[in-house]
Protein backbone atom coordinates (compact mmCIF):
# COMPACT_ATOMS: atom_id res chain seq x y z
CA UNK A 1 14.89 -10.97 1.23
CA UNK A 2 11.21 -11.51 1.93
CA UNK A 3 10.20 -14.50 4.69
CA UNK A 4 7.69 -15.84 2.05
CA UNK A 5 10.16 -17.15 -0.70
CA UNK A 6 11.78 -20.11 -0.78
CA UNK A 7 15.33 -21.37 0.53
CA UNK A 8 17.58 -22.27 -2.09
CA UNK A 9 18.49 -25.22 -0.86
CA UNK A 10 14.84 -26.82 -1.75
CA UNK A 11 16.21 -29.31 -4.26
CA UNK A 12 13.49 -32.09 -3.62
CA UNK A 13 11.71 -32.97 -7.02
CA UNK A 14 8.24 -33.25 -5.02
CA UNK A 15 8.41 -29.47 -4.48
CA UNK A 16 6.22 -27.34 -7.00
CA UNK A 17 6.46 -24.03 -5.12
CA UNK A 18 9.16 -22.89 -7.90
CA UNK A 19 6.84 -23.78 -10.86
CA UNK A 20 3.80 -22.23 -8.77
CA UNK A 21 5.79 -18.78 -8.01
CA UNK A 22 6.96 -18.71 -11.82
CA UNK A 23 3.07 -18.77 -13.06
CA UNK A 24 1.40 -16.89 -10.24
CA UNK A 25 3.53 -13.46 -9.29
CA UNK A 26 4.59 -12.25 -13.11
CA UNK A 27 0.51 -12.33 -13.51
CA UNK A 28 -0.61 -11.01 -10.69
CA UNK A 29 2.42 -8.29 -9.98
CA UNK A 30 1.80 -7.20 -13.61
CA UNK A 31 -1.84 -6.79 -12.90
CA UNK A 32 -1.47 -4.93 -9.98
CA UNK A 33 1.55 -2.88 -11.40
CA UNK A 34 -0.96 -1.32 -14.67
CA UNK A 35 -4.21 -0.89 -12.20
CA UNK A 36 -2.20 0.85 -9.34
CA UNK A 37 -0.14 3.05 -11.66
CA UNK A 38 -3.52 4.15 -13.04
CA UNK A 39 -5.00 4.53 -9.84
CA UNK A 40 -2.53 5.89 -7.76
CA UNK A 41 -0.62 8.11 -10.40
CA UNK A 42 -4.32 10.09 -11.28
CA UNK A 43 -4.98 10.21 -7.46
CA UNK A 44 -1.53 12.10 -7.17
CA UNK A 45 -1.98 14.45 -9.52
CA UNK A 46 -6.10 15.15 -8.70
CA UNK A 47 -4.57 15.16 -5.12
CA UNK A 48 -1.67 17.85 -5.87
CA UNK A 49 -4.59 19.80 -7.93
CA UNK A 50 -6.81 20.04 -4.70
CA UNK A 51 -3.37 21.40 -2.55
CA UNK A 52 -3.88 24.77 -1.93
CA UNK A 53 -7.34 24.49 -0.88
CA UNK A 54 -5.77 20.89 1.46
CA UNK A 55 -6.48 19.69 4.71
CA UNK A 56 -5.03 17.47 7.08
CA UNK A 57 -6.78 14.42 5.61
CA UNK A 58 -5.57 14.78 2.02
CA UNK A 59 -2.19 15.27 3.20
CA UNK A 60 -2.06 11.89 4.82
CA UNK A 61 -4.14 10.97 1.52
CA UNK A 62 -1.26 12.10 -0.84
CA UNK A 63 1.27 10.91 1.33
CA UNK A 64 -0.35 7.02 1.02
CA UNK A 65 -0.39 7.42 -2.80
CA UNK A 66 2.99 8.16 -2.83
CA UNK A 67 4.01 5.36 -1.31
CA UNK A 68 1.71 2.96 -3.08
CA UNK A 69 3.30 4.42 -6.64
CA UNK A 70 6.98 4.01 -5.53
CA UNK A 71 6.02 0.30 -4.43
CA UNK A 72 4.14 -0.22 -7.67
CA UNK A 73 7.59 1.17 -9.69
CA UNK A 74 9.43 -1.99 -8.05
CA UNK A 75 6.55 -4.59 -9.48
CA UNK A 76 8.24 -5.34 -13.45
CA UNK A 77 11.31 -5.59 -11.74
CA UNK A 78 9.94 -8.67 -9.59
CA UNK A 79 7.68 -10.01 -12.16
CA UNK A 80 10.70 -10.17 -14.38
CA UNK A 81 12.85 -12.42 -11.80
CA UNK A 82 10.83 -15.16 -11.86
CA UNK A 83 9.77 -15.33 -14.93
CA UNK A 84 13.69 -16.00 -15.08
CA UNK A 85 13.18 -19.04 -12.77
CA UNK A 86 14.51 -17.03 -9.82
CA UNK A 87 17.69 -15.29 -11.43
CA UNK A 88 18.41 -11.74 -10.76
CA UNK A 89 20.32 -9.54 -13.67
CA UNK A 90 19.60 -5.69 -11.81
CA UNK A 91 22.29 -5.76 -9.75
CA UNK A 92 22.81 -6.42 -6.15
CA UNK A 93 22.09 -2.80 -5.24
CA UNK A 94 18.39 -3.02 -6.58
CA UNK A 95 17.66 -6.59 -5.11
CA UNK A 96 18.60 -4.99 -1.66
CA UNK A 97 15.57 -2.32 -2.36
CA UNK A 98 13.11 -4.95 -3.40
CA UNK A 99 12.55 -6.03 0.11
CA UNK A 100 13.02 -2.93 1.92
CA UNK A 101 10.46 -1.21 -0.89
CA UNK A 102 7.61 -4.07 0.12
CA UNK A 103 8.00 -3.53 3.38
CA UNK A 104 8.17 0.27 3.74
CA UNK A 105 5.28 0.68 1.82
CA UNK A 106 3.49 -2.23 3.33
CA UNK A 107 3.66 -0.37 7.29
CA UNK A 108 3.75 3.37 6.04
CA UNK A 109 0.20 2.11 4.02
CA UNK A 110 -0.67 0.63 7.63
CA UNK A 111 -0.10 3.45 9.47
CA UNK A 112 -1.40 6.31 7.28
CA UNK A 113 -4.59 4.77 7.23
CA UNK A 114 -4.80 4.46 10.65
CA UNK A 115 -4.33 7.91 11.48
CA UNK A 116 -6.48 8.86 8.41
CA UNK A 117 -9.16 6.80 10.65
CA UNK A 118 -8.27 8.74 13.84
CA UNK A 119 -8.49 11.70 12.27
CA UNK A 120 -12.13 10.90 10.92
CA UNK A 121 -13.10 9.53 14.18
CA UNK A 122 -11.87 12.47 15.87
CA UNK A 123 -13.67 15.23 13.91
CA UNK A 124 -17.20 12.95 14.46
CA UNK A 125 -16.39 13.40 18.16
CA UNK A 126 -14.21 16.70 19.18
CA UNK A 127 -14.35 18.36 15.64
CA UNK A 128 -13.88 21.53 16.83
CA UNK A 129 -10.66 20.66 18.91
CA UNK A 130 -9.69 18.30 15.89
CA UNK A 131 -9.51 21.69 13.86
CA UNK A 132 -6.68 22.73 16.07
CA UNK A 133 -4.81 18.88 16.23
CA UNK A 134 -4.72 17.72 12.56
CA UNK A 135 -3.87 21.35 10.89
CA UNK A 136 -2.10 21.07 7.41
CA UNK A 137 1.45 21.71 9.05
CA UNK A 138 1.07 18.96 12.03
CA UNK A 139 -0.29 16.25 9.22
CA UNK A 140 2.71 16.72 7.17
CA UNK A 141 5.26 16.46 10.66
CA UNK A 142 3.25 13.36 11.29
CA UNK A 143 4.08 12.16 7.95
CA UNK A 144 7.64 12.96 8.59
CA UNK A 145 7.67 11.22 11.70
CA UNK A 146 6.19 8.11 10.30
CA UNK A 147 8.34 7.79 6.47
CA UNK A 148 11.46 8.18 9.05
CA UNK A 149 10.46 5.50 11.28
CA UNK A 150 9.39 3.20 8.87
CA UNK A 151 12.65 4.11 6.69
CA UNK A 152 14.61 3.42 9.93
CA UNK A 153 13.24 0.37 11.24
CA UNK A 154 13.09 -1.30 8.06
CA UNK A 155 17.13 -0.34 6.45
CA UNK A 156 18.27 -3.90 8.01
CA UNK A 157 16.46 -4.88 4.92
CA UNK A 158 19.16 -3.42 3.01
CA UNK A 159 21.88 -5.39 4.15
CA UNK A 160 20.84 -8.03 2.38
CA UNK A 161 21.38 -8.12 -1.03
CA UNK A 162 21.75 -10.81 -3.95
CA UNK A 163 23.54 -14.44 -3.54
CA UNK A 164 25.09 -16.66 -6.54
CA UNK A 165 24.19 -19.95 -6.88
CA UNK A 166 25.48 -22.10 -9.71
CA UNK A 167 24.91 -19.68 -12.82
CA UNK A 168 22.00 -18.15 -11.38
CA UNK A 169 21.91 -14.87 -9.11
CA UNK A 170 19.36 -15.57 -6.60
CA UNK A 171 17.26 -12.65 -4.29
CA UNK A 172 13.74 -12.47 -2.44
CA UNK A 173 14.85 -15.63 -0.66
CA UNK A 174 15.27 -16.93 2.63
CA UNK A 175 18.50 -18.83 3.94
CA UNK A 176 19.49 -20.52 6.81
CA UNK A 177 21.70 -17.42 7.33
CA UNK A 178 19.24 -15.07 7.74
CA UNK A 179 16.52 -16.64 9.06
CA UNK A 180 17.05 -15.75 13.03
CA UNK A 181 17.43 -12.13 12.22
CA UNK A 182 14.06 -12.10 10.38
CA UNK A 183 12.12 -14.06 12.66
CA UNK A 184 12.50 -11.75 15.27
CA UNK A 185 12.01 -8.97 12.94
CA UNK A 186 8.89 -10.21 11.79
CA UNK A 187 7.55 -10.60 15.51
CA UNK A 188 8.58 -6.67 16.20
CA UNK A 189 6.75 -5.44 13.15
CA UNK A 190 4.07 -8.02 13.81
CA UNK A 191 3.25 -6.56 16.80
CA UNK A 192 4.46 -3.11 16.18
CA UNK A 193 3.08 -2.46 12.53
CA UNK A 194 0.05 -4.41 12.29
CA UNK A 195 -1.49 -5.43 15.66
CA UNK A 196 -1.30 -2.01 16.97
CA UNK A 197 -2.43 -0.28 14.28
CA UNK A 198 -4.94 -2.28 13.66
CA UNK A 199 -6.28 -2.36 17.51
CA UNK A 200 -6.62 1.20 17.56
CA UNK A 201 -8.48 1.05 13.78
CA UNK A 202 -11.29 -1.53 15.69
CA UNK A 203 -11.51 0.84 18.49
CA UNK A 204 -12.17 3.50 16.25
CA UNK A 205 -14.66 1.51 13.91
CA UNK A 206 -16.65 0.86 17.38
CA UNK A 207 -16.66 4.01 18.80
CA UNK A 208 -18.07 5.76 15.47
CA UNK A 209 -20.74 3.25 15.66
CA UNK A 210 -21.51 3.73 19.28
CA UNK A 211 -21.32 7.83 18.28
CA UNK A 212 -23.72 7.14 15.47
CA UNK A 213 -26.48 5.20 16.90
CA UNK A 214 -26.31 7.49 19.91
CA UNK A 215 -26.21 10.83 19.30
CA UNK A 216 -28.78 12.90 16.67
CA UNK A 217 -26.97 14.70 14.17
CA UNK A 218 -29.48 17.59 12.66
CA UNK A 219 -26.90 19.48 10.36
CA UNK A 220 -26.31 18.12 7.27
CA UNK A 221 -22.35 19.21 7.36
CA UNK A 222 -22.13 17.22 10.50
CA UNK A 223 -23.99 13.91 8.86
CA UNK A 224 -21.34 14.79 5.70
CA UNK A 225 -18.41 14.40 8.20
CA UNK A 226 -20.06 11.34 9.96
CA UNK A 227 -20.66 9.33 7.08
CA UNK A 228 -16.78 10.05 5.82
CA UNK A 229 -15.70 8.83 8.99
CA UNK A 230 -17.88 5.70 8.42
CA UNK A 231 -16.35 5.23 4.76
CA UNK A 232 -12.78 5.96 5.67
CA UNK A 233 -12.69 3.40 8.54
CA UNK A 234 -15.35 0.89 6.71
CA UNK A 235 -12.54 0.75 4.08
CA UNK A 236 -9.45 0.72 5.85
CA UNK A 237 -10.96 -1.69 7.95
CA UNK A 238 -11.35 -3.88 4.81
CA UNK A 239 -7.83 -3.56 3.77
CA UNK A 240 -6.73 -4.53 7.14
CA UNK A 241 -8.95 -7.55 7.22
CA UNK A 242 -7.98 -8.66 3.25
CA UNK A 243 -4.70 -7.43 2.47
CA UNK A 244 -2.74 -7.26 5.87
CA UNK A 245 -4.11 -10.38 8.29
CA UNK A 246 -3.94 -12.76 6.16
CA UNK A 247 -0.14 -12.28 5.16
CA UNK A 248 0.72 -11.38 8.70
CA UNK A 249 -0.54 -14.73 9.89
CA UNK A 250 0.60 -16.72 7.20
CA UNK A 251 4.27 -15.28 7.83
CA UNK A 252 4.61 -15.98 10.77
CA UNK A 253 3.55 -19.27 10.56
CA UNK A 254 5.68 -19.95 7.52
CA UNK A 255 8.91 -18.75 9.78
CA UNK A 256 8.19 -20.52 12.85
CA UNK A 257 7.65 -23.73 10.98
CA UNK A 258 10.26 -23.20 8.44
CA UNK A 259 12.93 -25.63 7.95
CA UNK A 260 16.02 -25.10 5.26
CA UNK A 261 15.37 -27.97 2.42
CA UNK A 262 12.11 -28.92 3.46
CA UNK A 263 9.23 -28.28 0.76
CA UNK A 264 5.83 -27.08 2.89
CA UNK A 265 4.07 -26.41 -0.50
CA UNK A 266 0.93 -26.00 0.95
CA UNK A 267 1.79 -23.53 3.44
CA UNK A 268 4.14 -21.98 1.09
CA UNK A 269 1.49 -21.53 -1.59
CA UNK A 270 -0.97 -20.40 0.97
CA UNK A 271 2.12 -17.44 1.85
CA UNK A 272 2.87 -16.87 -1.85
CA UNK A 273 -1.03 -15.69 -2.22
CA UNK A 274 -1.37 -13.88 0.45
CA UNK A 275 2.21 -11.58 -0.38
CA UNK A 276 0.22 -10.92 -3.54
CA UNK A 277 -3.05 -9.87 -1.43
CA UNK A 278 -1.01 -7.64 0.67
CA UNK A 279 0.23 -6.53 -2.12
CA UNK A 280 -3.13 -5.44 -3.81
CA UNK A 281 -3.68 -2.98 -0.65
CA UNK A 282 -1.77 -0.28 -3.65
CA UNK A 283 -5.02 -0.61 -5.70
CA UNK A 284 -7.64 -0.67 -3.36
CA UNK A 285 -6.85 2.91 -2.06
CA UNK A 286 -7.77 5.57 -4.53
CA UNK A 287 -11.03 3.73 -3.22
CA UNK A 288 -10.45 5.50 -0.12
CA UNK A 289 -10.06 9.02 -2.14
CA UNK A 290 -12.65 8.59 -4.26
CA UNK A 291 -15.05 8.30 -1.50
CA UNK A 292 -13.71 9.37 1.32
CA UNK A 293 -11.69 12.31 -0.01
CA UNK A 294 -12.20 16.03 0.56
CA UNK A 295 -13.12 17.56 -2.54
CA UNK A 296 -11.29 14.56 -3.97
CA UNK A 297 -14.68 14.38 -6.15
CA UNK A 298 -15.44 17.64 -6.95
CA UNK A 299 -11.64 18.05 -8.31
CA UNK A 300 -11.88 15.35 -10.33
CA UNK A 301 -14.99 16.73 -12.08
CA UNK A 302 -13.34 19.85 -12.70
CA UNK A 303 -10.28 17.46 -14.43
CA UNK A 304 -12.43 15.74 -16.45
CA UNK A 305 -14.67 19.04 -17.09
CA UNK A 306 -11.39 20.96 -18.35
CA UNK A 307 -10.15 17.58 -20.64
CA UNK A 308 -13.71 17.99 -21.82
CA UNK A 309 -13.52 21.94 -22.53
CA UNK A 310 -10.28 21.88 -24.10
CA UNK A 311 -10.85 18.74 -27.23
CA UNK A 312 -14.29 20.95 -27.80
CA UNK A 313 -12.13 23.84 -28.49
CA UNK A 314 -10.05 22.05 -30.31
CA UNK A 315 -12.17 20.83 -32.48
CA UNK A 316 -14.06 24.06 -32.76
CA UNK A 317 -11.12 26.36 -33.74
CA UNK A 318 -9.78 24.20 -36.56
CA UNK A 319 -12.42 25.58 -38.66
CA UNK A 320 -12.44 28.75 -37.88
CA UNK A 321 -8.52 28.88 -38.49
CA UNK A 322 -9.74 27.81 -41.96
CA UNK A 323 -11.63 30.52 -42.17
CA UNK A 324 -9.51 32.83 -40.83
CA UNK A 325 -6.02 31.62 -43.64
CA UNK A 326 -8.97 32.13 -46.45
């Protein structure tokens, strides 16, 4: 169940928000589903290529993408509900992960880049301490530690599965029953997974600024470092500000002012686009690698460089197999 969708007792006539969901999410989801496979499936494997020579940062990097590509597998399977009017045929098993899928990747996504910002500030300011901090082994306990408490705090998810209605097997919506449960939910990760995070992301963004217009940096490896810092949070700091505040604030307000049968379209709508925004944080990340990366770029020359080398000998050794059977 996700606090943006509908009750199913909204009967009214005057309410469009059905109609609006059926257009909007198979689009959009679809979208989103072919441009962050692309993206985050060839950042995974240019990642995994990079892995013996990794660091701390393209651990938490690979770790992101991960989670972006097993939200992005759940898309179809959403698109293809509504463009059934709201009727569910994958079982009850697979609506339960649905929810528990948005939401996982939603705060993991949250929280890696926050530490992926920490970590950047960190080596601007102490990077000879942050050497010792964010080794390879600690980022992928960190990891660890935040995939389990994500998991953890979000398996209530999973009690809630599909509901018949009529012929129809509804899921993704929100019923009188469990609407207490997730209203409180909502203000722990509220608090918990996005103001937090994203507190400590601001600090970050103005202490990098205050370290940049202060201090001279003669050493072109230490303007390198700075300016990744500046990228990674400059980015992340987007995100934040396009995919996660908007839907934050608009869910909460949507659950403290919802009421079972009433229609809201407006503020419903308003919800419904900003799920989809929140959504889009899967393909605005290999962003993040692309630019902010280590030797995210270089590897991905050498990918396309090899692709390159290997249809030229192709091509060249046809002929001289020619030769070679005359």
């Amino acid at each position: 169940m996700e606090p943006t969708e509908a009750s199913s007792n909204n009967s009214d006539r005057n309410c469009t928000i059905e109609n609006f969901k059926k257009e909007f999410y198979p689009i959009v989801y679809l979208v989103i589903f072919v441009w962050g496979a692309l993206g985050n499936g060839f950042s995974i494997y240019v990642l995994l290529q990079t892995y013996k020579k990794s660091t701390s940062v393209n651990v938490f990097m690979l770790n992101l993408a991960i989670s972006d590509f097993l939200f992005i597998s759940t898309l179809p399977f959403r698109a293809d509900y509504y463009l059934r009017e709201s009727n569910w045929i994958f079982g009850d098993l697979t609506c339960r992960v649905m929810s528990y899928s948005l939401y996982v990747n939603m705060y993991t996504s949250i929280y890696f880049l926050t530490v992926l910002s920490v970590v950047r500030f960190l080596a601007t300011v102490h990077p000879f301490q942050q050497l010792h901090v964010t080794s390879v082994k600690t980022a992928w306990i960190l990891c660890g530690i935040i995939w389990v408490f994500i998991m953890a705090s979000s398996a209530v998810l999973l009690k809630n599965g599909s509901e018949k209605k009529n012929d129809i097997t509804l899921c993704l919506e929100l019923s009188p029953r469990k609407f207490k449960k997730l209203l409180v939910m909502n203000h722990i990760a509220l608090v918990v997974g996005f103001l937090l995070p994203f507190a400590i992301l601001t600090i970050c963004y103005l202490l990098i600024i205050r370290v940049l217009l202060k201090v001279e940096i003669p050493e072109s490896g230490l303007r390198a470092s700075h300016r990744k810092a500046l990228v990674t949070i400059i980015i992340a700091m987007t995100i934040f500000l396009l995919c996660f505040l908007p839907y934050h604030a608009l869910r909460t307000l949507h659950l403290v002012t919802w009421k079972a049968g009433a229609c809201g379209d407006a503020l419903h709508k308003a919800t419904v686009i900003t799920l989809a925004l929140a959504a889009t944080n899967s393909c605005f990340n290999p962003f993040l690698y692309y630019f902010a990366g280590e030797n995210f770029k270089d590897r991905l020359r050498d990918v396309f460089n090899e692709d390159c080398l290997q249809k030229v000998k192709a091509k060249c050794g046809l002929p001289r197999i020619a030769e070679e059977q005359k």
